[in-house]
Protein backbone atom coordinates (compact mmCIF):
# COMPACT_ATOMS: atom_id res chain seq x y z
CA UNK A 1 59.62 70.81 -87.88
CA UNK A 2 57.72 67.52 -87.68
CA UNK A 3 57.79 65.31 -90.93
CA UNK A 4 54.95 63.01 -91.38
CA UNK A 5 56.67 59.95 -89.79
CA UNK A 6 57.41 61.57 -86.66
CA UNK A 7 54.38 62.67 -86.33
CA UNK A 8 53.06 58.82 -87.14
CA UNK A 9 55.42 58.06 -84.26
CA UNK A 10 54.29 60.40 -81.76
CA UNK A 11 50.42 59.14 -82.63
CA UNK A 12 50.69 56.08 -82.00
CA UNK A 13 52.76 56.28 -78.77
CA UNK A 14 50.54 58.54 -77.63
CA UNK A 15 47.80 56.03 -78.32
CA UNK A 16 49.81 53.17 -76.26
CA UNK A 17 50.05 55.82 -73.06
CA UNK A 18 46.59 56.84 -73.23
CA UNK A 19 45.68 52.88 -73.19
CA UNK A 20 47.86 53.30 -69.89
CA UNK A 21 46.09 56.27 -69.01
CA UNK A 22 43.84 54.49 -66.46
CA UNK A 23 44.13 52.78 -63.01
CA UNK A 24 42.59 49.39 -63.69
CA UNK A 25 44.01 48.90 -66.83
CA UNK A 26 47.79 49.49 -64.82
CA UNK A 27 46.65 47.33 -62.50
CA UNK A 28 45.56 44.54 -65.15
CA UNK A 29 49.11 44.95 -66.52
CA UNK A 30 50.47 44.53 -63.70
CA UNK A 31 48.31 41.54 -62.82
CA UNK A 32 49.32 39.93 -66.41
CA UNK A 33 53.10 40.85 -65.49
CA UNK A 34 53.57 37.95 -63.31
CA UNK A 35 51.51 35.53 -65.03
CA UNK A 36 48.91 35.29 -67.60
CA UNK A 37 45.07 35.50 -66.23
CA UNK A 38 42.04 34.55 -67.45
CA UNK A 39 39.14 37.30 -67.74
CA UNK A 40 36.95 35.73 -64.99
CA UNK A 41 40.50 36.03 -62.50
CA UNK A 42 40.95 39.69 -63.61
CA UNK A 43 37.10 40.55 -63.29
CA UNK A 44 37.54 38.95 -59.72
CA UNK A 45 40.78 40.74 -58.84
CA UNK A 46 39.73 44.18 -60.39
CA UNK A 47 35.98 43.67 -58.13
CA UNK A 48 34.20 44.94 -61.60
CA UNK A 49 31.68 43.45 -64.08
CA UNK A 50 33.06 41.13 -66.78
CA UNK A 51 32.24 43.88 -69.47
CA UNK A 52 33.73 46.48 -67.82
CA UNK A 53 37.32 44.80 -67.86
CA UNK A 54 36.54 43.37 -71.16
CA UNK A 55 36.56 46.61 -72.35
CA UNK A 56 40.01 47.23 -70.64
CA UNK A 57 41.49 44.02 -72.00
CA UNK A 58 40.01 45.19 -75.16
CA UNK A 59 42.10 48.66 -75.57
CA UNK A 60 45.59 47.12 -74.23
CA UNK A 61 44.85 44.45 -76.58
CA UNK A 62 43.98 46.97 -79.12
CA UNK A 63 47.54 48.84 -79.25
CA UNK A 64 49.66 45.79 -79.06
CA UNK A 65 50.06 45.70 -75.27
CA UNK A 66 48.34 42.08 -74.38
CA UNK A 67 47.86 39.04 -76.17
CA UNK A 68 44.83 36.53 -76.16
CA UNK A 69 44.46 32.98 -76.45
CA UNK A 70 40.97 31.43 -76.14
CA UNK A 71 41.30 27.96 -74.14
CA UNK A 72 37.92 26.03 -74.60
CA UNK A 73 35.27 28.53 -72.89
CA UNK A 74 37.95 30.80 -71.76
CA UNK A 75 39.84 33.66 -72.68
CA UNK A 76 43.61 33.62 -71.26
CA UNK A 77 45.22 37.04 -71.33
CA UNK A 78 49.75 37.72 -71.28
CA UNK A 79 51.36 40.59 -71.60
CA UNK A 80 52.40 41.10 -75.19
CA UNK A 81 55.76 43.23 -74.55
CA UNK A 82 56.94 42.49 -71.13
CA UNK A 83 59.24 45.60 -71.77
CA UNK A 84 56.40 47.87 -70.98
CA UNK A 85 57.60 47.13 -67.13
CA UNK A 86 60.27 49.11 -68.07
CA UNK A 87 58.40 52.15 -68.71
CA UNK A 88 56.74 51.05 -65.05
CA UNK A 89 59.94 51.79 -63.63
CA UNK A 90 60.78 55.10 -65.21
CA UNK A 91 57.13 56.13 -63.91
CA UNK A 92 58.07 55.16 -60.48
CA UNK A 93 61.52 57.01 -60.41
CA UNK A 94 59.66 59.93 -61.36
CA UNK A 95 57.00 59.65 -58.64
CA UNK A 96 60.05 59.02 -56.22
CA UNK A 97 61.40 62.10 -57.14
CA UNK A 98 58.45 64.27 -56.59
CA UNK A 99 58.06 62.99 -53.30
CA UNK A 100 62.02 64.09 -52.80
CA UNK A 101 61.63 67.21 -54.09
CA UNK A 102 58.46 67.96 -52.15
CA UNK A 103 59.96 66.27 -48.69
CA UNK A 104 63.31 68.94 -49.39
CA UNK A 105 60.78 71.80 -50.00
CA UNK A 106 58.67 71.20 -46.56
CA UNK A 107 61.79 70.75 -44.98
CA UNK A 108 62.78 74.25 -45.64
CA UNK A 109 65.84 72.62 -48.15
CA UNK A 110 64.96 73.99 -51.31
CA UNK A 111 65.90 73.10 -54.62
């Protein structure tokens, strides 16, 4: 059975993959992987409004995943935990294996 602290646990990881959960806010992490941005770059680089990846800086920054650093009139965003690449990779092997499995099972191989 799940104790209260597990449970604690699970919430709040399940808040940090749900402020994932979403293709421009991968994409900003990605972005902010190789070298901190400022909003203005993002907003350029994602081809939305300023508000709209605010509000995507905004829930990464929210559960711990980016840092900011305000720089004069600008706002300077880096990844908080670099380790969250990690995850990245894990997500990729997965995807890698799907494709696998589903080449093997149009090829008549089977599982």
């Amino acid at each position: 059975m799940m104790d209260q602290i597990k449970k604690e646990r699970f919430d709040a990881r399940a808040r940090i993959l749900k402020a994932l959960a979403h293709p421009t806010r991968l994409f900003i992490v990605d972005q902010l992987e190789q070298q901190e941005r400022s909003v203005n770059e993002l907003t350029a680089m994602v081809g939305a409004d300023v508000s709209t990846v605010s509000k995507h800086l905004s829930q990464l920054k929210q559960v711990g995943i980016v840092r900011d650093e305000k720089r004069g009139n600008h706002v300077f965003y880096h990844l908080a935990v670099p380790c969250v690449m990690n995850f990245f990779d894990c997500v990729e092997a997965v995807i890698e294996e799907q494709h696998l499995r589903h080449m093997r099972l149009v090829n008549g191989d089977g599982d």
